[in-house]
N, C-alpha and C. Protein backbone atom coordinates (compact mmCIF):
# COMPACT_ATOMS: atom_id res chain seq x y z
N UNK A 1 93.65 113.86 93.81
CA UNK A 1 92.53 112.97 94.03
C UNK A 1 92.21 112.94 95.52
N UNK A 2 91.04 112.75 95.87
CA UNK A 2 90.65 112.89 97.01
C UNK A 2 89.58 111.86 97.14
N UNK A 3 88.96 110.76 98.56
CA UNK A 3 88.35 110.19 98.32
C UNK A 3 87.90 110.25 99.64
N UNK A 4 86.32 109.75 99.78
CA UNK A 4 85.82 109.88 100.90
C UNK A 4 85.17 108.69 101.19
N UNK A 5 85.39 108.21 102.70
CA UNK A 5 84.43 107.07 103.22
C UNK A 5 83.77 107.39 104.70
N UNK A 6 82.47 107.31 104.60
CA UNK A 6 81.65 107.62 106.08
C UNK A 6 81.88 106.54 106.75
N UNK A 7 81.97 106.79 108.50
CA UNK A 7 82.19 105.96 108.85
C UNK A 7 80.98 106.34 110.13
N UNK A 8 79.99 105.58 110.77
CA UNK A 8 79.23 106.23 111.22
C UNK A 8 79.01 105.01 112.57
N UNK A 9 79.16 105.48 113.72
CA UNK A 9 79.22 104.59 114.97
C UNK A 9 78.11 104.97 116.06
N UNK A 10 77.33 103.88 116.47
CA UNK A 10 76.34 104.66 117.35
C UNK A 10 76.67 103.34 118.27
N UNK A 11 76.52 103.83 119.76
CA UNK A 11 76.63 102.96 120.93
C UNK A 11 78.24 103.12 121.59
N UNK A 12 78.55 102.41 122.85
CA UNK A 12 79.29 102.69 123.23
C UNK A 12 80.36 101.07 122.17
N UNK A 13 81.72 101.07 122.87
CA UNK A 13 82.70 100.58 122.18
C UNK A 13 82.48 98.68 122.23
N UNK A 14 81.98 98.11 123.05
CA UNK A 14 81.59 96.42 122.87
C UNK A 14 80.30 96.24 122.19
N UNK A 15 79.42 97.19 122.96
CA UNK A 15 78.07 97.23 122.21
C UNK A 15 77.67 97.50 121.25
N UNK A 16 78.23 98.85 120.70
CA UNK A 16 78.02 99.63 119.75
C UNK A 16 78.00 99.31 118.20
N UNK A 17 77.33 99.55 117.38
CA UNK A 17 77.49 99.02 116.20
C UNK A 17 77.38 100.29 114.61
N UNK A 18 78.39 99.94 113.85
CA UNK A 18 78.41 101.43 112.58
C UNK A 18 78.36 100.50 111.06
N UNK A 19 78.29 101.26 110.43
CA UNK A 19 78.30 100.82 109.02
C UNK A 19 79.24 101.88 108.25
N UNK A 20 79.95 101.67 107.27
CA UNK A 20 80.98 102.33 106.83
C UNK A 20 80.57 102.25 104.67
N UNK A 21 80.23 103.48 104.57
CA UNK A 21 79.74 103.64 103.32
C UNK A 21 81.27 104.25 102.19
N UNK A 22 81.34 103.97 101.10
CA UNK A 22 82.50 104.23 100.28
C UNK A 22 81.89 105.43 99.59
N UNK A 23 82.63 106.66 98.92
CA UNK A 23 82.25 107.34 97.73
C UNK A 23 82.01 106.73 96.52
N UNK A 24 82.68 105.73 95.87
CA UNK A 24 82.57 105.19 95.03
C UNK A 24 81.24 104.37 95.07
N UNK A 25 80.37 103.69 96.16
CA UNK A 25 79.41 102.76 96.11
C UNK A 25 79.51 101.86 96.47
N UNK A 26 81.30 101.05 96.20
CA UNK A 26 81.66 99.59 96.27
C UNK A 26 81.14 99.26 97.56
N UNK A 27 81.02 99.88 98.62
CA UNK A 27 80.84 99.44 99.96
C UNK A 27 79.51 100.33 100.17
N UNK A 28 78.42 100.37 100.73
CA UNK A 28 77.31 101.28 101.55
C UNK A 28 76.71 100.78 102.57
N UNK A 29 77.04 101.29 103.87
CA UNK A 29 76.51 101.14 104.87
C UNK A 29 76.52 99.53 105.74
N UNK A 30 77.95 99.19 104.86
CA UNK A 30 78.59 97.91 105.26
C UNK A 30 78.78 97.97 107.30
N UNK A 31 78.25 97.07 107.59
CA UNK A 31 78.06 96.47 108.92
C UNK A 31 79.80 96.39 109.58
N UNK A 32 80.07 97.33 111.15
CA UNK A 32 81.17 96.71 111.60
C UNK A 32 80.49 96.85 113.23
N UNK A 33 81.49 96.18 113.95
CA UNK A 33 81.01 96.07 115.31
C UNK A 33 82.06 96.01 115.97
N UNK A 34 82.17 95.73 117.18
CA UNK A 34 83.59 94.90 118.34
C UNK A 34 83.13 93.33 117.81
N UNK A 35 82.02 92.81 117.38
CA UNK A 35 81.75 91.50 117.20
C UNK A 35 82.33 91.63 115.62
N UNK A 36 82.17 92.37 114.90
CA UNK A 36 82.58 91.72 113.47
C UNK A 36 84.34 91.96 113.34
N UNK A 37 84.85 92.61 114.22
CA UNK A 37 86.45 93.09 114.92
C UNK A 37 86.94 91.31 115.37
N UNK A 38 86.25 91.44 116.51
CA UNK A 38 87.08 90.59 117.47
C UNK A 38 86.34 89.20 117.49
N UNK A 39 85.03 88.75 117.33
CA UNK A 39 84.15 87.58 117.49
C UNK A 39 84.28 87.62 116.18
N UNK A 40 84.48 87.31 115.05
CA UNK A 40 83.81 87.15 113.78
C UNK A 40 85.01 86.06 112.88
N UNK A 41 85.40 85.09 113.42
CA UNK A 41 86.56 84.23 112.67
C UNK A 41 86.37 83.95 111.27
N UNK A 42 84.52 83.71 110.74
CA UNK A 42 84.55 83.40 109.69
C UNK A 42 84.47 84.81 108.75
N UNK A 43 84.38 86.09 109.43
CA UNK A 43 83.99 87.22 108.80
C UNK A 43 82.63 87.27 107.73
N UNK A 44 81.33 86.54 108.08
CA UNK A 44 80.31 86.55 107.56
C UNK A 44 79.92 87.85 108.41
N UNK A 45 79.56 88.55 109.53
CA UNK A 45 79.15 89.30 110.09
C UNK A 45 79.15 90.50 109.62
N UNK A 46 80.28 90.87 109.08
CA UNK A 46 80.46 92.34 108.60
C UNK A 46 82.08 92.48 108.53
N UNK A 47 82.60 94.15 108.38
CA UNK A 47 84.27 93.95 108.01
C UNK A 47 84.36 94.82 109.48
N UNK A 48 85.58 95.20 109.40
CA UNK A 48 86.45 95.72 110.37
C UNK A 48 87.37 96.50 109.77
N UNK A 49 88.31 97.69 110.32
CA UNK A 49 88.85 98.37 110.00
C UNK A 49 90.33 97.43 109.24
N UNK A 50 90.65 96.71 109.93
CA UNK A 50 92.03 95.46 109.99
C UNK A 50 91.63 95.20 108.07
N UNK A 51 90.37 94.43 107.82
CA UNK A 51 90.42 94.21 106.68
C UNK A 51 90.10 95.22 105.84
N UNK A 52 90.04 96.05 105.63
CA UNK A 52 89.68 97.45 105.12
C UNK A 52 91.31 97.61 104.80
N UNK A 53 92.45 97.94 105.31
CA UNK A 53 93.76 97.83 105.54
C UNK A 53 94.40 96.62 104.66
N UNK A 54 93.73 95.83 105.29
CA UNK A 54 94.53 94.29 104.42
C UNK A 54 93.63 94.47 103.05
N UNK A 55 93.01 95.11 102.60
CA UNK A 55 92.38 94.98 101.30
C UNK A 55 93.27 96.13 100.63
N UNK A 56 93.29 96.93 100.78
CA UNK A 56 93.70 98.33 100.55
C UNK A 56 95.36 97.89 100.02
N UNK A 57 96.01 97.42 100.60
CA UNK A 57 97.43 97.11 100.53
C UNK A 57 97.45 96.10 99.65
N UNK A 58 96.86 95.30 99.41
CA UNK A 58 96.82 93.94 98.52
C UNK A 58 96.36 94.27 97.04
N UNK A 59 95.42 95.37 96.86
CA UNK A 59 94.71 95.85 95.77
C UNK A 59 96.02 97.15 95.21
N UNK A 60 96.66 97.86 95.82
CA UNK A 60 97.23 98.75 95.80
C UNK A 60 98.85 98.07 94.94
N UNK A 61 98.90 96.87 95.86
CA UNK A 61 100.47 96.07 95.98
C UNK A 61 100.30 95.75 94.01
N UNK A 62 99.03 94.53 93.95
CA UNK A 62 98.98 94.43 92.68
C UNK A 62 99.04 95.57 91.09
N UNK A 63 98.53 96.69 91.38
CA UNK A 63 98.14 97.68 90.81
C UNK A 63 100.00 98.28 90.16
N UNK A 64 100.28 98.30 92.03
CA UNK A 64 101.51 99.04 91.54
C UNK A 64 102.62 98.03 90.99
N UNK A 65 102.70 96.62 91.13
CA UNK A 65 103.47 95.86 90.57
C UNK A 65 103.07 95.64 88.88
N UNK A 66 101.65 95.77 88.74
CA UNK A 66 101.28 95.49 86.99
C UNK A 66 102.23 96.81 86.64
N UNK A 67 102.04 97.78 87.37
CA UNK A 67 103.05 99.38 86.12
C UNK A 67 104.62 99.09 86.42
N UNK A 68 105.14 98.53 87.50
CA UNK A 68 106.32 98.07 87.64
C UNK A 68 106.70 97.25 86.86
N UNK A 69 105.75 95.66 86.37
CA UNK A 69 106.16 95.15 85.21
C UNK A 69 105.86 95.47 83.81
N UNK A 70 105.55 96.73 83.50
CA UNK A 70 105.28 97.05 82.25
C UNK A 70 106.72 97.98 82.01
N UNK A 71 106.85 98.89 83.30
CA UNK A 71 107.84 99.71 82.89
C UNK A 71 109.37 98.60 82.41
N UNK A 72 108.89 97.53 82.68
CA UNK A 72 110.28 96.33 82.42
C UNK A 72 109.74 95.35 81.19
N UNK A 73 108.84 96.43 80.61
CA UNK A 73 108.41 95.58 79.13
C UNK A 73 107.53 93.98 79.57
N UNK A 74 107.45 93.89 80.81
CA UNK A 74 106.54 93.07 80.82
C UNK A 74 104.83 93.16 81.02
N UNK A 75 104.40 92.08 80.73
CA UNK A 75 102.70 92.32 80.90
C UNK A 75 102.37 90.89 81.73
N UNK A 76 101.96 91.55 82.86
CA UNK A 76 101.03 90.15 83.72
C UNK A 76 100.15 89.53 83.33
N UNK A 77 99.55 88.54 83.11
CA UNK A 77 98.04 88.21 83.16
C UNK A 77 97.75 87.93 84.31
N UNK A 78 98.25 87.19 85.60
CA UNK A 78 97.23 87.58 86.74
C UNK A 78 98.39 88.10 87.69
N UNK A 79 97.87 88.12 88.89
CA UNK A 79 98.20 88.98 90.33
C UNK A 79 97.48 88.48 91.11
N UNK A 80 97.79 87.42 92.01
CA UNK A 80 96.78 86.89 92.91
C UNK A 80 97.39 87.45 94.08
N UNK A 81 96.98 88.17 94.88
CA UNK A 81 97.72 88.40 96.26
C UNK A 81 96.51 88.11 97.16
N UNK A 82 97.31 87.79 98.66
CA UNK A 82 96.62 86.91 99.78
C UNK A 82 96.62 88.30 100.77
N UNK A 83 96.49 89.10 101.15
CA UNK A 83 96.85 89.65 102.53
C UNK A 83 96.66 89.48 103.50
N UNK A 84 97.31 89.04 104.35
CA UNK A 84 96.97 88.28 105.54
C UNK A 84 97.85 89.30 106.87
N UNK A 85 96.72 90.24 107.95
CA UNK A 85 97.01 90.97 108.48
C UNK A 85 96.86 90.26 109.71
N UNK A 86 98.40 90.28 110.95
CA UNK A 86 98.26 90.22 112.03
C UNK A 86 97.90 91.36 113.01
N UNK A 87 96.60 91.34 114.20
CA UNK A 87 96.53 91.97 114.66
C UNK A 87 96.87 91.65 115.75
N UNK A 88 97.31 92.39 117.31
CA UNK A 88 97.99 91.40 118.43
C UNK A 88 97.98 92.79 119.27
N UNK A 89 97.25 92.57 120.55
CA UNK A 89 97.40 93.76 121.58
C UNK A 89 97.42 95.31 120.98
N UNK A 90 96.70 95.52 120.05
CA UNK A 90 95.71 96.61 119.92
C UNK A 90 96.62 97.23 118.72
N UNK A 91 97.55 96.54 118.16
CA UNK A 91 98.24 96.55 116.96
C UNK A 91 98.53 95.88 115.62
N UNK A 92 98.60 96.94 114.61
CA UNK A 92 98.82 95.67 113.21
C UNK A 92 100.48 95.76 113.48
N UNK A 93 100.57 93.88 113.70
CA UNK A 93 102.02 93.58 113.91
C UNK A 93 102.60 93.19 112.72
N UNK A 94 101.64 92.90 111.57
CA UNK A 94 102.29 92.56 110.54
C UNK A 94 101.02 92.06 109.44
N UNK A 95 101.54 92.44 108.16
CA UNK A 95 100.96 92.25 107.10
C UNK A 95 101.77 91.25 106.22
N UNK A 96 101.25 90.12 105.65
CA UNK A 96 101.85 89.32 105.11
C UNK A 96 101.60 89.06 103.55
N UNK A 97 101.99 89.40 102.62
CA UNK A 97 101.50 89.15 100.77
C UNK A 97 102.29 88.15 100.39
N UNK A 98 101.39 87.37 99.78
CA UNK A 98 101.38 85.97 99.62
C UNK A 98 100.05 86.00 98.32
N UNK A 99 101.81 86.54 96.87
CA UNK A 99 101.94 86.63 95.63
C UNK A 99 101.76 85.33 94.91
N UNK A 100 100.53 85.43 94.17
CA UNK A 100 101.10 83.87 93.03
C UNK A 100 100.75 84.79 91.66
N UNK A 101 101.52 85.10 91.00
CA UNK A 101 101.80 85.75 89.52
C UNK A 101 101.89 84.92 88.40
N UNK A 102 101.58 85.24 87.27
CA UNK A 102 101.29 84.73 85.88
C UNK A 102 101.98 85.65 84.81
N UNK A 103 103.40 85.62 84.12
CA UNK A 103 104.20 86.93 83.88
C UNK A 103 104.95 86.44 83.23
N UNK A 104 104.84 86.03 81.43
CA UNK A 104 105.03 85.64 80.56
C UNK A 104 106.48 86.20 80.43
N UNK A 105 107.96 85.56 80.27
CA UNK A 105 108.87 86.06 79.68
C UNK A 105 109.99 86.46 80.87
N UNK A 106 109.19 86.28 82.41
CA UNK A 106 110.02 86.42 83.10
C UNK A 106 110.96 85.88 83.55
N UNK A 107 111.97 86.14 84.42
CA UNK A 107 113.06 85.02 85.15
C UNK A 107 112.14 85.67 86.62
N UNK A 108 112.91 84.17 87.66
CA UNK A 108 112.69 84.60 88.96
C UNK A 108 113.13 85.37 89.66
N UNK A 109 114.58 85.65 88.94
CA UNK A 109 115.17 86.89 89.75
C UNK A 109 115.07 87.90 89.75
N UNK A 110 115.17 88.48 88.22
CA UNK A 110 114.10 89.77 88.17
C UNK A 110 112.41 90.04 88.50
N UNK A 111 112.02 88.91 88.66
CA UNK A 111 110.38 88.66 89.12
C UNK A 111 110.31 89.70 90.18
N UNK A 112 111.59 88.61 91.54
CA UNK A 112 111.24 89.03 92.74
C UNK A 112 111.68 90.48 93.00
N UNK A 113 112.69 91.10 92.19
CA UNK A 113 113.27 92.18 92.23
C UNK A 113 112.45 93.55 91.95
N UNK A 114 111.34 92.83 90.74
CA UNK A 114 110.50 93.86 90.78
C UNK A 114 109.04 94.02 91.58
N UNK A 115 109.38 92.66 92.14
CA UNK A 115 107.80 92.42 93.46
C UNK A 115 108.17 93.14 94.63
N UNK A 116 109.62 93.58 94.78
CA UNK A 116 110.10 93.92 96.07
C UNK A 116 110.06 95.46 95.99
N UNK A 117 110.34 96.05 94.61
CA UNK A 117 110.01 97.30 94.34
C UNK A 117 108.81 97.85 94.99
N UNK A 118 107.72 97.03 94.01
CA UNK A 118 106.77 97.31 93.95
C UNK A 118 105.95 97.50 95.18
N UNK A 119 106.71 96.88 96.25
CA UNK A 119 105.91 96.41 97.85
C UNK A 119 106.37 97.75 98.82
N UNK A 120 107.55 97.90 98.35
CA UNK A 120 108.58 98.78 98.80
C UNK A 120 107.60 100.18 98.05
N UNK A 121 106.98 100.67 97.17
CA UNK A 121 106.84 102.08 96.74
C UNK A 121 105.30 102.32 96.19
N UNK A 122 104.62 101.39 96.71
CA UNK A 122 102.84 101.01 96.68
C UNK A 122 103.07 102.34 97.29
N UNK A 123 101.63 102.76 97.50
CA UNK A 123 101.31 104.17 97.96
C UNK A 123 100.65 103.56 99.45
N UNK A 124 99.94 102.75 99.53
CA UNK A 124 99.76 101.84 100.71
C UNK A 124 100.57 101.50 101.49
N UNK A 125 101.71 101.01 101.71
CA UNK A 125 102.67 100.50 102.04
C UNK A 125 103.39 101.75 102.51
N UNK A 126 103.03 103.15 102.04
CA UNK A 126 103.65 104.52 102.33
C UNK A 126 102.69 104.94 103.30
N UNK A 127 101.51 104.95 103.37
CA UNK A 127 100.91 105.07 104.11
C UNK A 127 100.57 104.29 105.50
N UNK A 128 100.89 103.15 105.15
CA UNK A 128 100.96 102.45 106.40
C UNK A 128 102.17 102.93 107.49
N UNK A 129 103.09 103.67 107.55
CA UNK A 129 104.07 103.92 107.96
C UNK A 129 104.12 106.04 108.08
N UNK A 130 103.43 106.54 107.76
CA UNK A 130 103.15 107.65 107.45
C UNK A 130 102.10 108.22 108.84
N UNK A 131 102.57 109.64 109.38
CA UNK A 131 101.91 110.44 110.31
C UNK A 131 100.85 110.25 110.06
N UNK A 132 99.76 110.23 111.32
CA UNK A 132 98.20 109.95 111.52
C UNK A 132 97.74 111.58 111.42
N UNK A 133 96.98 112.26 111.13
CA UNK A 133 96.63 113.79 111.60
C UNK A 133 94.94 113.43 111.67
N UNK A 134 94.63 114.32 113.09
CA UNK A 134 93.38 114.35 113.38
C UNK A 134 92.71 115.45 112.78
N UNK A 135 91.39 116.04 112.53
CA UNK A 135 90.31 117.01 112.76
C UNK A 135 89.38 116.85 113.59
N UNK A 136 89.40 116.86 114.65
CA UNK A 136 87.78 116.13 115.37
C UNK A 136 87.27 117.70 116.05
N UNK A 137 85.59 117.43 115.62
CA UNK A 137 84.71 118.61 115.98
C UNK A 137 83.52 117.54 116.79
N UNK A 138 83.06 118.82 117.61
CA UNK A 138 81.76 118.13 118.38
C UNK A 138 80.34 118.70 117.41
N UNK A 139 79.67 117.47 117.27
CA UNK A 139 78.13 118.63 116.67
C UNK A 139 77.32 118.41 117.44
């Protein structure tokens, strides 16, 4: 599988402003800036790369914990996850999931055992930690 998202930036780096389109549609030509980055507390403005990341991991976390509790004969009805990404001197210092689950038949100990799996072997969570590789061309 392969998936593609444009990411398209015109202006220099405070000024400058891009919109970031998905293959799928879910997103087109969604608004980011240094203002919807760094000025934007309520995030009405547009997204940023940070939440793009904190979405990605939270959607990914749930996904891979529903097949984690099936492979243990269980079935969820919900998966609420929070992701809450710290950013701090030009780094993500930390990502925080903040789970409230609905998981008929479970105990808490195996709950958390298989939430920890699941956080632990997301494909997100592999990637967050995984070599960057460039291609950059001039046109």
């Amino acid at each position: 599988m392969k998936r593609e998202v444009i990411a398209i930036w015109k202006g220099d780096g405070a000024d400058g402003n891009g919109v970031l389109s998905a293959q799928s549609g879910a997103f087109n030509k969604m608004p980011y800036s240094f203002k919807t980055r760094f000025e934007n507390d309520s995030g009405k403005l547009g997204t940023n790369p940070e939440e793009l990341i904190a979405g990605a991991l939270s959607g990914c976390f749930n996904m891979k914990l529903a097949f984690v509790l099936n492979e243990s004969n269980f079935n969820p009805d919900e998966l609420n996850t929070v992701a809450i990404l710290t950013f701090e001197d030009g780094k993500i210092i930390s990502i925080d999931l903040n789970l409230k689950a609905k998981v008929a038949g479970i105990d808490k100990e195996k709950f958390d055992l298989l939430a920890i799996e699941a956080k632990n072997n997301c494909p997100i969570s592999g990637a967050l930690k995984c070599e960057i590789n460039l291609n950059a061309s001039l046109v």
